[in-house]
C-alpha atoms as a PDB file:
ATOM      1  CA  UNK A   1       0.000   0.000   0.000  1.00  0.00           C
ATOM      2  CA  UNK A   2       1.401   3.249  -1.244  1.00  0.00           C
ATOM      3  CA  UNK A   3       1.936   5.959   1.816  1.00  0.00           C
ATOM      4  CA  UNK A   4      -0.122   9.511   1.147  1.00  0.00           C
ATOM      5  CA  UNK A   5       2.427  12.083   0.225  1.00  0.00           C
ATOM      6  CA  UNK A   6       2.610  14.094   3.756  1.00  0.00           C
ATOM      7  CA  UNK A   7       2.010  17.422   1.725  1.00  0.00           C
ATOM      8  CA  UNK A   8      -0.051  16.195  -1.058  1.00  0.00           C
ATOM      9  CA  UNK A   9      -1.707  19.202  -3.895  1.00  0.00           C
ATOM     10  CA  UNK A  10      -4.207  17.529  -6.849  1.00  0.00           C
ATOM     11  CA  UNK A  11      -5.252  19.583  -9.716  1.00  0.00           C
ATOM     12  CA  UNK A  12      -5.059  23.128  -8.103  1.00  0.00           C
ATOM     13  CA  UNK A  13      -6.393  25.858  -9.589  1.00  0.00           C
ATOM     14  CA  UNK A  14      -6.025  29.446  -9.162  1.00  0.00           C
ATOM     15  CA  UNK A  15      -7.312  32.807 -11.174  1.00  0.00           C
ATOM     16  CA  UNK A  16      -7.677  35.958 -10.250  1.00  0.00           C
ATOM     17  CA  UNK A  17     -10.365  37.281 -12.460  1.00  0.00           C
ATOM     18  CA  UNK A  18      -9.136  36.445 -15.950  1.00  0.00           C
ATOM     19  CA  UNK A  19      -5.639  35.544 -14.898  1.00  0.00           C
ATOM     20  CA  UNK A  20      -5.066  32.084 -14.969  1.00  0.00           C
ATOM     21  CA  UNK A  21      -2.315  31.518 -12.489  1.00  0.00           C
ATOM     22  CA  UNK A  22      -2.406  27.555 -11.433  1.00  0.00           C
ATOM     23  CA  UNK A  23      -3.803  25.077 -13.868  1.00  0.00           C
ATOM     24  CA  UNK A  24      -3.939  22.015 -12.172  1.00  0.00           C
ATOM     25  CA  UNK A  25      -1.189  22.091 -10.430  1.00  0.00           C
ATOM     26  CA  UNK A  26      -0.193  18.478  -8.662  1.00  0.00           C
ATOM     27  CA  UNK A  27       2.488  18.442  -5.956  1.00  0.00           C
ATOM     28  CA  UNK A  28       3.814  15.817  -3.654  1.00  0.00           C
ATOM     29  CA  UNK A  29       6.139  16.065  -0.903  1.00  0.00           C
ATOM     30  CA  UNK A  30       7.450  13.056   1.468  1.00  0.00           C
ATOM     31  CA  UNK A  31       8.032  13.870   4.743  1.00  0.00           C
ATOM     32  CA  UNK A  32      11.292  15.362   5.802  1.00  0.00           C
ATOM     33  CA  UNK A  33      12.048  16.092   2.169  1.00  0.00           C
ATOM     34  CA  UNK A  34      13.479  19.241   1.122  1.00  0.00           C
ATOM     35  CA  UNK A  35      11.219  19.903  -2.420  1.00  0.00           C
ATOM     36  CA  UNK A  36      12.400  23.442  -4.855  1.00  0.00           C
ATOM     37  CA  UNK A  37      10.051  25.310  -7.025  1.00  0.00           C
ATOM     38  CA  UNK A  38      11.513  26.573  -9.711  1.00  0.00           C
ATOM     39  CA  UNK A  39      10.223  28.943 -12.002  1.00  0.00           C
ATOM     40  CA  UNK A  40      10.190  32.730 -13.520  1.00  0.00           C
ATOM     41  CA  UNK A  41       8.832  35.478 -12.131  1.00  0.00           C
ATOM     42  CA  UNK A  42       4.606  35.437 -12.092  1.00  0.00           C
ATOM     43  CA  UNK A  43       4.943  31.710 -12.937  1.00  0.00           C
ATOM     44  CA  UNK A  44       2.574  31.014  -9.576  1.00  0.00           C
ATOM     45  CA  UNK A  45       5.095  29.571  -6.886  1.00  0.00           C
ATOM     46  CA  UNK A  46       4.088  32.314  -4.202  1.00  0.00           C
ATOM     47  CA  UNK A  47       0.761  31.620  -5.080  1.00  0.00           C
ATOM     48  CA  UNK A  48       1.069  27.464  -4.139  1.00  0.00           C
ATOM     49  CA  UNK A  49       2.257  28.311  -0.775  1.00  0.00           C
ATOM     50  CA  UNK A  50      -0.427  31.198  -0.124  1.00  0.00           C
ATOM     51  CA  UNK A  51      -2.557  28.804  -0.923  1.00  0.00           C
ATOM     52  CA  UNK A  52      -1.260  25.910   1.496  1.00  0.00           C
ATOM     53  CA  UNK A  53      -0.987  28.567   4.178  1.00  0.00           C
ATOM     54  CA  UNK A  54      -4.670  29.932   3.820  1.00  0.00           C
ATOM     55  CA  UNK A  55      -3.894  33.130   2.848  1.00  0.00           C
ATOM     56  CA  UNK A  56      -5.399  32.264  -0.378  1.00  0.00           C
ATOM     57  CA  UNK A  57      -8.419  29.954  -1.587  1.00  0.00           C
ATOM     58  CA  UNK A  58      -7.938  28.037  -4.857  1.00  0.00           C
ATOM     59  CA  UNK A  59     -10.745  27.775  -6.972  1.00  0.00           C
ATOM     60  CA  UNK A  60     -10.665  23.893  -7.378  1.00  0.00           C
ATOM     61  CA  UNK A  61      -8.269  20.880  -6.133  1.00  0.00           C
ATOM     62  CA  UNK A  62      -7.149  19.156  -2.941  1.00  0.00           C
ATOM     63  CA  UNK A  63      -4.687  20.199  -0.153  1.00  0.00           C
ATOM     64  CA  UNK A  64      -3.687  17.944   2.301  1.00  0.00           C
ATOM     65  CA  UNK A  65      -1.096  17.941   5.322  1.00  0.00           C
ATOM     66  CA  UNK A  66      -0.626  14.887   7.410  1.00  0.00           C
ATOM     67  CA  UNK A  67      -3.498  13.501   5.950  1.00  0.00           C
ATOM     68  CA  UNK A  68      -5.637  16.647   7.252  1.00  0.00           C
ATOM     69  CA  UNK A  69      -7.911  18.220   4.405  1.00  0.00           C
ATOM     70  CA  UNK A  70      -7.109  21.980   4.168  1.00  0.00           C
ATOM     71  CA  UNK A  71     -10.207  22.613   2.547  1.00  0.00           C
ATOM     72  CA  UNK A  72     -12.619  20.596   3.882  1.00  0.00           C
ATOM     73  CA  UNK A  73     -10.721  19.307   7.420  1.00  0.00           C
ATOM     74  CA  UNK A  74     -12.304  20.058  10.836  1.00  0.00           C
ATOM     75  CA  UNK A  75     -10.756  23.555  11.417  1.00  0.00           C
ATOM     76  CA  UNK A  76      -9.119  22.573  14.603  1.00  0.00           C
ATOM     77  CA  UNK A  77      -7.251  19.946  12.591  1.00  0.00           C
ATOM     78  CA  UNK A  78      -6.345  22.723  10.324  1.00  0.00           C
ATOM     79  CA  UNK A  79      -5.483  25.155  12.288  1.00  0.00           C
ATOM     80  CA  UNK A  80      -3.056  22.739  14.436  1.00  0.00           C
ATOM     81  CA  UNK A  81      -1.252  21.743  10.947  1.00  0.00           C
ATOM     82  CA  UNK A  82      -0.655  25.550  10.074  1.00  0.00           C
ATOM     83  CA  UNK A  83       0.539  26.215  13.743  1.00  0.00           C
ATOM     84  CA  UNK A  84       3.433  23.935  12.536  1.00  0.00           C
ATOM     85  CA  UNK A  85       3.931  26.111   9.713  1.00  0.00           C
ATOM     86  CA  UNK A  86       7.004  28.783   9.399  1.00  0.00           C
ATOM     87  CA  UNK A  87       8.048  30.883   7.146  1.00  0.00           C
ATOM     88  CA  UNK A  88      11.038  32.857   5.863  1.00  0.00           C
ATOM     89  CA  UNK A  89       9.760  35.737   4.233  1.00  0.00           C
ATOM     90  CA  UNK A  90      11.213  37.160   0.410  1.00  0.00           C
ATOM     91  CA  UNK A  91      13.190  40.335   2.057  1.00  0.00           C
ATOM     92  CA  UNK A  92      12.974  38.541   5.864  1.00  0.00           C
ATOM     93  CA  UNK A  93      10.404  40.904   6.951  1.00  0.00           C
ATOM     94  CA  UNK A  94      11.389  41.760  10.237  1.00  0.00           C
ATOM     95  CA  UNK A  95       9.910  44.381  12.494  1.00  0.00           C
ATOM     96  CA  UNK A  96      11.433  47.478  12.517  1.00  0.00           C
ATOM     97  CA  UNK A  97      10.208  48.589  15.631  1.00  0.00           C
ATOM     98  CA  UNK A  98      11.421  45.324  17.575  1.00  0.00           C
ATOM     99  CA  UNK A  99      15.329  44.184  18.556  1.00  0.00           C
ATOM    100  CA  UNK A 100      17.033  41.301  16.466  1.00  0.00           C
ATOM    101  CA  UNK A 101      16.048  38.788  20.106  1.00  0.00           C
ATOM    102  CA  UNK A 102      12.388  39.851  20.063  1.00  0.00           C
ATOM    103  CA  UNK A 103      12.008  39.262  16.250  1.00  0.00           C
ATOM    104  CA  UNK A 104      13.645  35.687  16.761  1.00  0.00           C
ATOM    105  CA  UNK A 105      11.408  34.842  19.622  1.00  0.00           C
ATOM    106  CA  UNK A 106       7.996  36.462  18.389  1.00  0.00           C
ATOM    107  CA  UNK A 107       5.824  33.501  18.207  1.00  0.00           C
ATOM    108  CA  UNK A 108       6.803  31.879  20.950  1.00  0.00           C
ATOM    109  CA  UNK A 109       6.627  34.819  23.178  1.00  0.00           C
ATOM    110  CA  UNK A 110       3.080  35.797  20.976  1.00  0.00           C
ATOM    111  CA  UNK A 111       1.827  32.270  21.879  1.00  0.00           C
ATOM    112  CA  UNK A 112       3.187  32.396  25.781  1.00  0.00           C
ATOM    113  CA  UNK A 113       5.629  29.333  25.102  1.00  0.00           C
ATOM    114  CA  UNK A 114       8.208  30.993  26.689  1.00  0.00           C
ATOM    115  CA  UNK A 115       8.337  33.843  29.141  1.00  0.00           C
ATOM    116  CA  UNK A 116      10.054  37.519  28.092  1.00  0.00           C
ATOM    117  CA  UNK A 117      12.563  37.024  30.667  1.00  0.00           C
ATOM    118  CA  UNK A 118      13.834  33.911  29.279  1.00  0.00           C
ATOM    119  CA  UNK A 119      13.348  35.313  25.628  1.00  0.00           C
ATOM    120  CA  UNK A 120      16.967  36.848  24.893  1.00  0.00           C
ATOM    121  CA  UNK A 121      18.860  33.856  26.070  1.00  0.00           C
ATOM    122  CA  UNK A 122      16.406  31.449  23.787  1.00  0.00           C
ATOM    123  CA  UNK A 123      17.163  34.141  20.615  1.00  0.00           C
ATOM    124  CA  UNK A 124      21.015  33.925  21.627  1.00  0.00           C
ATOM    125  CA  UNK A 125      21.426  30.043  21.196  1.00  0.00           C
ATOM    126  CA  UNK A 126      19.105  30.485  17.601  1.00  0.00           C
ATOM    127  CA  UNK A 127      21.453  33.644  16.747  1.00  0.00           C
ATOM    128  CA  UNK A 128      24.742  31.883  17.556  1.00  0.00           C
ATOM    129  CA  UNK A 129      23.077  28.950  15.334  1.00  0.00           C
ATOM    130  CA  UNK A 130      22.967  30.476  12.298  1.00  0.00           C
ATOM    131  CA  UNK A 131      26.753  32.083  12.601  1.00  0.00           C
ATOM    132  CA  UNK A 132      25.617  35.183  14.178  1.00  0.00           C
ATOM    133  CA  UNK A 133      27.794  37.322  17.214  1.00  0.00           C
ATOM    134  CA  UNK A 134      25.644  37.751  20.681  1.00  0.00           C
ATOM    135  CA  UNK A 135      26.324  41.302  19.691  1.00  0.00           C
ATOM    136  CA  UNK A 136      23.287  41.443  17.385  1.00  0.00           C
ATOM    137  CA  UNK A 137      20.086  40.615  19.343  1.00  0.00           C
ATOM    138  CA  UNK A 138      19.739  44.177  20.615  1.00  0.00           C
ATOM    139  CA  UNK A 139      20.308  45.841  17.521  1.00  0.00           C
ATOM    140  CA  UNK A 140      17.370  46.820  15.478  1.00  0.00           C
ATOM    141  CA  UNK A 141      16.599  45.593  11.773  1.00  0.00           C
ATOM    142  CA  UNK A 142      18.279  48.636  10.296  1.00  0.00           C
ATOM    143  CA  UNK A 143      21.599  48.133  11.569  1.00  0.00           C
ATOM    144  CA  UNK A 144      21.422  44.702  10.034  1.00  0.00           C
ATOM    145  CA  UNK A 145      22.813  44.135   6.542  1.00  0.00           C
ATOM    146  CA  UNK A 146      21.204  41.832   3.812  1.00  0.00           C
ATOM    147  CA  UNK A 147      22.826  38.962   4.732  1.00  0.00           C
ATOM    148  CA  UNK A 148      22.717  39.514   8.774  1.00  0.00           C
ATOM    149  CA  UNK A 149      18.928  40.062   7.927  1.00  0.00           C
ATOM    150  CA  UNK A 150      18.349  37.163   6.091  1.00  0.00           C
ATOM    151  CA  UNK A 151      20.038  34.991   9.252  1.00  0.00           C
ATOM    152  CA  UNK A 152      17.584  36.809  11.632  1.00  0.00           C
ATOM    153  CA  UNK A 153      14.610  35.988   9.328  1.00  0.00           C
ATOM    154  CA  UNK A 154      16.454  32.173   9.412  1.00  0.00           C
ATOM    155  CA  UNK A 155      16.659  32.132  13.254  1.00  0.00           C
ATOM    156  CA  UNK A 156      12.985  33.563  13.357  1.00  0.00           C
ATOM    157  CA  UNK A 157      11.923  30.462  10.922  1.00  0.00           C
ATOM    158  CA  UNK A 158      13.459  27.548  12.951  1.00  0.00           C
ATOM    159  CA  UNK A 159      12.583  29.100  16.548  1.00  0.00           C
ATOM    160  CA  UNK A 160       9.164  27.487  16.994  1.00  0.00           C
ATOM    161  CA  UNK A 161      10.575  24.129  15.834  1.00  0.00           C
ATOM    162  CA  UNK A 162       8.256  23.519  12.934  1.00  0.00           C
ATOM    163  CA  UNK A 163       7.722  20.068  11.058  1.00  0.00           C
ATOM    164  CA  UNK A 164       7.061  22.254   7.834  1.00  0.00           C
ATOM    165  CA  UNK A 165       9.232  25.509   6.807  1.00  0.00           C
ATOM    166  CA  UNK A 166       8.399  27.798   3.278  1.00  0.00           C
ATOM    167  CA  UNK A 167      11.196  29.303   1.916  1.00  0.00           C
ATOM    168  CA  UNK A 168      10.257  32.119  -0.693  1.00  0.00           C
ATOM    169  CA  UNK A 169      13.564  33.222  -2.103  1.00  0.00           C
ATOM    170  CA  UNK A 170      15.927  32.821   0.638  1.00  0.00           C
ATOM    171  CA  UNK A 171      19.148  34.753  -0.993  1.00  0.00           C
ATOM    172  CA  UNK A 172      16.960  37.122  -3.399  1.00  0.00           C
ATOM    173  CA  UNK A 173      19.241  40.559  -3.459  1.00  0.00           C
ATOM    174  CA  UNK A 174      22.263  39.204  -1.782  1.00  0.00           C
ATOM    175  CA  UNK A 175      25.791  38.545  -3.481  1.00  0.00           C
ATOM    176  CA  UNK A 176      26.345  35.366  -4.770  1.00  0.00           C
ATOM    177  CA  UNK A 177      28.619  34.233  -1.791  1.00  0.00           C
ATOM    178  CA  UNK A 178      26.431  35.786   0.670  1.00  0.00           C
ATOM    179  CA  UNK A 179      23.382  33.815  -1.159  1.00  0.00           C
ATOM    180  CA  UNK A 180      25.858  30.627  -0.836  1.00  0.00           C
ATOM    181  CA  UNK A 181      25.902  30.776   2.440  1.00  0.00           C
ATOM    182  CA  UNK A 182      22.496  30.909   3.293  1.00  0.00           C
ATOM    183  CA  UNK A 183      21.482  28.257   1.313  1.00  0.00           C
ATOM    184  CA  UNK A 184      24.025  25.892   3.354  1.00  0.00           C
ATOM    185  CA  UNK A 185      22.733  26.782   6.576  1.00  0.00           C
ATOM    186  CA  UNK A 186      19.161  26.383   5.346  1.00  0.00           C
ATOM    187  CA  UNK A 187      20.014  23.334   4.096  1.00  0.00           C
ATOM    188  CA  UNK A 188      21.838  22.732   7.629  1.00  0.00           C
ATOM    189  CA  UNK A 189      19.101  24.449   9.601  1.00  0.00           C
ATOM    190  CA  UNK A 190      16.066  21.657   8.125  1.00  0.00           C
ATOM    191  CA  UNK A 191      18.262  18.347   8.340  1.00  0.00           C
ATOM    192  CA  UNK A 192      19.298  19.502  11.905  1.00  0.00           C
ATOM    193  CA  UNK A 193      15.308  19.860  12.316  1.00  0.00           C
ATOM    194  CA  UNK A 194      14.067  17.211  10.284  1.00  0.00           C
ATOM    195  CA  UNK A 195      11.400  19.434   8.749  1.00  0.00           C
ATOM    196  CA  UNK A 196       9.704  19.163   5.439  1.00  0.00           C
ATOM    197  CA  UNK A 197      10.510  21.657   3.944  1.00  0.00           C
ATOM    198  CA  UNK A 198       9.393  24.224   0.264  1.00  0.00           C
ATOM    199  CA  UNK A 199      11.500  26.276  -1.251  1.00  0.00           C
ATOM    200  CA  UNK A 200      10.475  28.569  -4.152  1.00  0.00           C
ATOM    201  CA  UNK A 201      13.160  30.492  -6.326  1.00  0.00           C
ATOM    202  CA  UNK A 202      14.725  31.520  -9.890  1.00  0.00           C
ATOM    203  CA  UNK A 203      17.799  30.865  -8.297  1.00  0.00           C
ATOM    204  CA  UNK A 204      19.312  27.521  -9.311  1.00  0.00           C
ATOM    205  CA  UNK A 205      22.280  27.541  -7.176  1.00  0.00           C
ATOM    206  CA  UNK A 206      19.987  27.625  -4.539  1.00  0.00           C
ATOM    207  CA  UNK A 207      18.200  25.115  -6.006  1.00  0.00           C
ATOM    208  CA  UNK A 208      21.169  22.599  -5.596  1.00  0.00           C
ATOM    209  CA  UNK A 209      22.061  23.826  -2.315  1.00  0.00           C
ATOM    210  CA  UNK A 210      19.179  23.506  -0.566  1.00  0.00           C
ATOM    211  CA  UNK A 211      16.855  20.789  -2.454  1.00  0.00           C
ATOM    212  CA  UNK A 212      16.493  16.897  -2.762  1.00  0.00           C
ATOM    213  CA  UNK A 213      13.714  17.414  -5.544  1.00  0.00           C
ATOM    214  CA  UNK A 214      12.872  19.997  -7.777  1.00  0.00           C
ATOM    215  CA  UNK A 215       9.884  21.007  -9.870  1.00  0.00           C
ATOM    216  CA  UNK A 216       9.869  23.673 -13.108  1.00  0.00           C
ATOM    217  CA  UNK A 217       6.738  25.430 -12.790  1.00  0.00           C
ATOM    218  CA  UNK A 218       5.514  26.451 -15.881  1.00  0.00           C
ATOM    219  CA  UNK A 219       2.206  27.733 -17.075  1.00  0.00           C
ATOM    220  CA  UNK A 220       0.011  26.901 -14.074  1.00  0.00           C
ATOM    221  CA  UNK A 221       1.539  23.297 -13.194  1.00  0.00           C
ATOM    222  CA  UNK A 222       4.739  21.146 -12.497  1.00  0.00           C
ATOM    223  CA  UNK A 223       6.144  20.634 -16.351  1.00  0.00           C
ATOM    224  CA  UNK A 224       8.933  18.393 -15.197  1.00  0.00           C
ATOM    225  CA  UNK A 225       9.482  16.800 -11.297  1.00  0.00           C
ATOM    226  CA  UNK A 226      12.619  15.069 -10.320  1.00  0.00           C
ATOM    227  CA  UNK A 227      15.756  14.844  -7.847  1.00  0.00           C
ATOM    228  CA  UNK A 228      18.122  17.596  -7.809  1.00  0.00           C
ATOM    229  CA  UNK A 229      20.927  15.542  -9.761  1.00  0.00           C
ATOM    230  CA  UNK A 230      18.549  14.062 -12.609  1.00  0.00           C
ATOM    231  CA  UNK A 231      17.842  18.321 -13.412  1.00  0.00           C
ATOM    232  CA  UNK A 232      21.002  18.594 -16.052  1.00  0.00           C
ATOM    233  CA  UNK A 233      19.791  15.343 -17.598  1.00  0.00           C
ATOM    234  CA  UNK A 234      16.331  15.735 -17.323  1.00  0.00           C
ATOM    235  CA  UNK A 235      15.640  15.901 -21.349  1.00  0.00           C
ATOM    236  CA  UNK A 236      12.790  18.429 -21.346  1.00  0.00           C
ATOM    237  CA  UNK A 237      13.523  21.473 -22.865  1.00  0.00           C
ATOM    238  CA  UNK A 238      12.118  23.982 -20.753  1.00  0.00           C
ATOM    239  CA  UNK A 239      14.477  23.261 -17.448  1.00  0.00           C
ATOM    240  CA  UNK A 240      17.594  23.296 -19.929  1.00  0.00           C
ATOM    241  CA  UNK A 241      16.275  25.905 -20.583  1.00  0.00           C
ATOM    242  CA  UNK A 242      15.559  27.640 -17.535  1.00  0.00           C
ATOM    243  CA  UNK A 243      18.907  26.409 -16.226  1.00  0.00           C
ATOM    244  CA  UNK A 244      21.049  27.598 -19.232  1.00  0.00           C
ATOM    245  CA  UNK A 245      19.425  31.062 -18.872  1.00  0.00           C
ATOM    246  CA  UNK A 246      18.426  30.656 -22.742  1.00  0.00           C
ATOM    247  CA  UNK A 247      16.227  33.417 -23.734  1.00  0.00           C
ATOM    248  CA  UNK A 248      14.507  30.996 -26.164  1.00  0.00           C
ATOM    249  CA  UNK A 249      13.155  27.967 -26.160  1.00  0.00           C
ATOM    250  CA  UNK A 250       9.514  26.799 -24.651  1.00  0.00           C
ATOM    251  CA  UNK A 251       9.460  28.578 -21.710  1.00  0.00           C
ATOM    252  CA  UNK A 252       9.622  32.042 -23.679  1.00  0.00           C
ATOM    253  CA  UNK A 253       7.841  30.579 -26.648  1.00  0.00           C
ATOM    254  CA  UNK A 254       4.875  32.622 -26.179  1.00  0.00           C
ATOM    255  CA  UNK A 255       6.538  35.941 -25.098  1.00  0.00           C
END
């Protein structure tokens, strides 16, 4: 008997008036995997995980999580899968108004899983974690550069302990060794953790850092699904493509 995918999407669709964004999109992820989205810009990855984390509704298809339906699922059931949920956020959207500790610890102290007092030694362990100086967790967000910003956002991510973690284009705007660094301790940061974990990005560096499987979104579903070292010999067009950097071929056919 085949085991149900532990994040499992069937024939998801998506518009937004007459946009046509996901076109029956299908999606499986095995637990403790570390899956990639790859795609252009507007191709519908941010969309997928909007739409696994309820911000948005699709129009038609299946979600599940654990075997919980998140469409149809008793919403206790639902809300307890999304509670294992985190997120690193495109540009790590930190609060400005809040110290590097408080940003780190915000759910937990949000959720009273740990107490303020103990807060700033909790972020200093998650801080030093991700290669980070104790120096840090009282400095605000705007004293941080790209890269310190994007190890905040990481600490933030893996504080709560999730079973699932979204990445939406961890090194977007950083150098390329800067970007090569967070990818390894992503990649470090979910084996240490065990999570399942998402990852959607343009970048295919990151791609191999961080993934065991990737999938080439293209117009509204997966074209081509496989594991990271099967991409260069995958034989469909469109990922050469998209990993060559060709500006022709069948991903631009249409442009």
């Amino acid at each position: 008997m085949t085991k149900t995918p532990f994040i499992h999407l069937k024939n998801l669709h998506k518009s937004f008036g007459s946009k046509v964004v996901l076109k029956g999109l299908n999606l499986d992820v095995k637990e403790g995997e570390s899956f990639v989205i790859l795609g252009g810009s507007g191709t519908g990855k941010s969309v997928t995980l909007k739409c696994i984390l309820g911000l948005l509704t699709p129009d038609k298809g299946t979600m599940t999580v654990d075997g919980v339906n998140l469409l149809t699922g008793e919403p206790s059931e639902i809300s307890q899968i999304r509670d294992q949920i985190s997120m690193l956020f495109q540009g790590s959207a930190l609060f400005d108004s809040l110290p590097v500790w408080e940003n780190v610890v915000f759910k937990l102290l949000a959720q009273d899983k740990i107490r303020r007092s103990e807060g700033r030694s909790f972020a200093k362990d998650l801080i030093l974690q991700v290669g980070m100086e104790e120096r840090v967790l009282d400095l605000s967000p705007n004293e941080l550069s790209g890269g310190m910003l994007r190890r905040v956002a990481l600490a933030r991510a893996i504080a709560t302990k999730p079973r699932i973690v979204f990445f939406d284009e961890p090194t977007a705007g950083l150098d390329p060794i800067t970007g090569s660094i967070i990818n390894g301790l992503i990649r470090k940061s979910v084996d240490h953790l065990g999570a399942t974990a998402i990852t959607i990005t343009h970048d295919i560096a990151s791609c191999r850092q961080i993934g065991d499987r990737v999938g080439l979104l293209h117009e509204g579903k997966l074209r081509w699904v496989g594991p990271i070292k099967d991409m260069d010999k995958s034989g469909d067009a469109a990922v050469e493509q998209f990993i060559k950097g060709r500006s022709k071929g069948p991903l631009t056919a249409t442009a």
